[in-house]
Protein backbone atom coordinates (compact mmCIF):
# COMPACT_ATOMS: atom_id res chain seq x y z
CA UNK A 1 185.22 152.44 67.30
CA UNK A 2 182.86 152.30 70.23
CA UNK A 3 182.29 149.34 72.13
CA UNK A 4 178.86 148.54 72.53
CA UNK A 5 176.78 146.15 74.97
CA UNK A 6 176.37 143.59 71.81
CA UNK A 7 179.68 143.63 69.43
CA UNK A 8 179.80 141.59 66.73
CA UNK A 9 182.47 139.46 68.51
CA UNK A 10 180.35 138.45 71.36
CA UNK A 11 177.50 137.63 68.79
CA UNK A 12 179.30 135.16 66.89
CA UNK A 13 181.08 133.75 70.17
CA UNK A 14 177.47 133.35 71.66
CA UNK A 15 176.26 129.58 72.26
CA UNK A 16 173.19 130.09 70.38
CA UNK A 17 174.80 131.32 66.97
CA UNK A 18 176.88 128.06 67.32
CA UNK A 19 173.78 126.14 67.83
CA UNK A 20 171.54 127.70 65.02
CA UNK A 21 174.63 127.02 62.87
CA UNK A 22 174.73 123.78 63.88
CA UNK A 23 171.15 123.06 63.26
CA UNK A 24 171.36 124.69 59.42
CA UNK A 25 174.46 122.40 59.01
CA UNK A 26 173.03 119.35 60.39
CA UNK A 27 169.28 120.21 58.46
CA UNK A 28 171.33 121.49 55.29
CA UNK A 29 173.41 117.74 55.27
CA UNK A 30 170.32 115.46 55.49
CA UNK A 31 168.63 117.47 52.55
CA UNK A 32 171.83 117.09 50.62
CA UNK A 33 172.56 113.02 51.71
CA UNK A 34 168.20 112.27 51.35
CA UNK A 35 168.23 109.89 48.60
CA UNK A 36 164.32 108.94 49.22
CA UNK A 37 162.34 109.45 46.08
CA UNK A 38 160.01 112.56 46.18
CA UNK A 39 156.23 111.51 46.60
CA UNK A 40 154.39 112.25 43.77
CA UNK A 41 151.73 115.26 44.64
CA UNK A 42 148.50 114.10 46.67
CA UNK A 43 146.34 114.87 43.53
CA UNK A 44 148.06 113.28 41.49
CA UNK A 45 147.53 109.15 40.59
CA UNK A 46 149.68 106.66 39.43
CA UNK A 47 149.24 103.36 38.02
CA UNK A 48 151.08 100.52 36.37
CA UNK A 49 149.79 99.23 33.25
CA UNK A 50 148.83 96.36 34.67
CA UNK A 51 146.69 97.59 37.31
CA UNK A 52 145.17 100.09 34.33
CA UNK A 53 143.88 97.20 32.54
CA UNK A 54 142.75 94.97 35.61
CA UNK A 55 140.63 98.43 36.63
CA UNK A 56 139.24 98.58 33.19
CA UNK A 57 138.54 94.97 33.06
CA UNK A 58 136.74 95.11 36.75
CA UNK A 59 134.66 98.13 35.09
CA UNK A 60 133.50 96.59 32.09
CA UNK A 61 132.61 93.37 33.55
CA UNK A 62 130.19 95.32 36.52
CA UNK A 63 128.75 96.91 33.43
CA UNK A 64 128.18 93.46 31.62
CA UNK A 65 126.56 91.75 34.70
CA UNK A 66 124.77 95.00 35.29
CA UNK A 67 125.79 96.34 38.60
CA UNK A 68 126.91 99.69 37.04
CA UNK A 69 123.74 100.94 34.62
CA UNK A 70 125.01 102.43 31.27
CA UNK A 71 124.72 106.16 31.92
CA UNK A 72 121.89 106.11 28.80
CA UNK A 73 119.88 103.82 30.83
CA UNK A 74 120.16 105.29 34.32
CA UNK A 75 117.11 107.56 34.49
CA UNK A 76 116.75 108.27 38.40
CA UNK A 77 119.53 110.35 40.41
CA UNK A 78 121.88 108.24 42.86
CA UNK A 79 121.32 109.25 45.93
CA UNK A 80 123.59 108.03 49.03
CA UNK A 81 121.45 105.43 49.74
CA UNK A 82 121.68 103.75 46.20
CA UNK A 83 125.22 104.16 46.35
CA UNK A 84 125.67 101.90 49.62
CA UNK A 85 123.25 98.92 48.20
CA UNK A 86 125.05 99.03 44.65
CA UNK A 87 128.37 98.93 46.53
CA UNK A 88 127.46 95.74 48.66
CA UNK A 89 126.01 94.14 45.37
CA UNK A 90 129.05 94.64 44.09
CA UNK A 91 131.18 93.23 46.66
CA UNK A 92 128.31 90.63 47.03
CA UNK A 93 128.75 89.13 43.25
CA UNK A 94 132.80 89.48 42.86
């Protein structure tokens, strides 16, 4: 067998096998011991059911008092503009 300038022995005796192997130990523990719930996806929402209903009540009653127009009787475009003043109406009357 011929002895070359990089055996296998001196690879795995080298410091910086032992201290990649450490690393994927020490990185391959804390992924096993993480008991943190995964985040749900950035896309994705979640609600109670009791924020559901408060959002739907907040909705219907800017429709009632007429902040929000019913889409039948909105008959220009918004434009940014629009948006900002309906926005501080709202804020404005709740």
């Amino acid at each position: 067998m011929a002895e070359g300038p990089m055996t296998l022995r001196k690879i795995l005796l080298s410091p910086l096998v032992h201290f990649f192997a450490l690393g994927a130990l020490i990185f391959a523990a804390f992924a096993a011991l993480d008991d943190e719930p995964v985040a749900p996806p950035p896309d994705e929402i979640s609600l109670t059911p009791q924020e559901a209903v408060r959002l739907v009540q907040r909705f219907t009653a800017m429709f009632r008092i007429g902040i929000i127009p019913m889409p039948s009787q909105s008959t220009k475009s918004w434009s940014g503009t629009s948006t900002i003043i309906t926005t501080r109406r709202c804020a404005a009357t709740l």
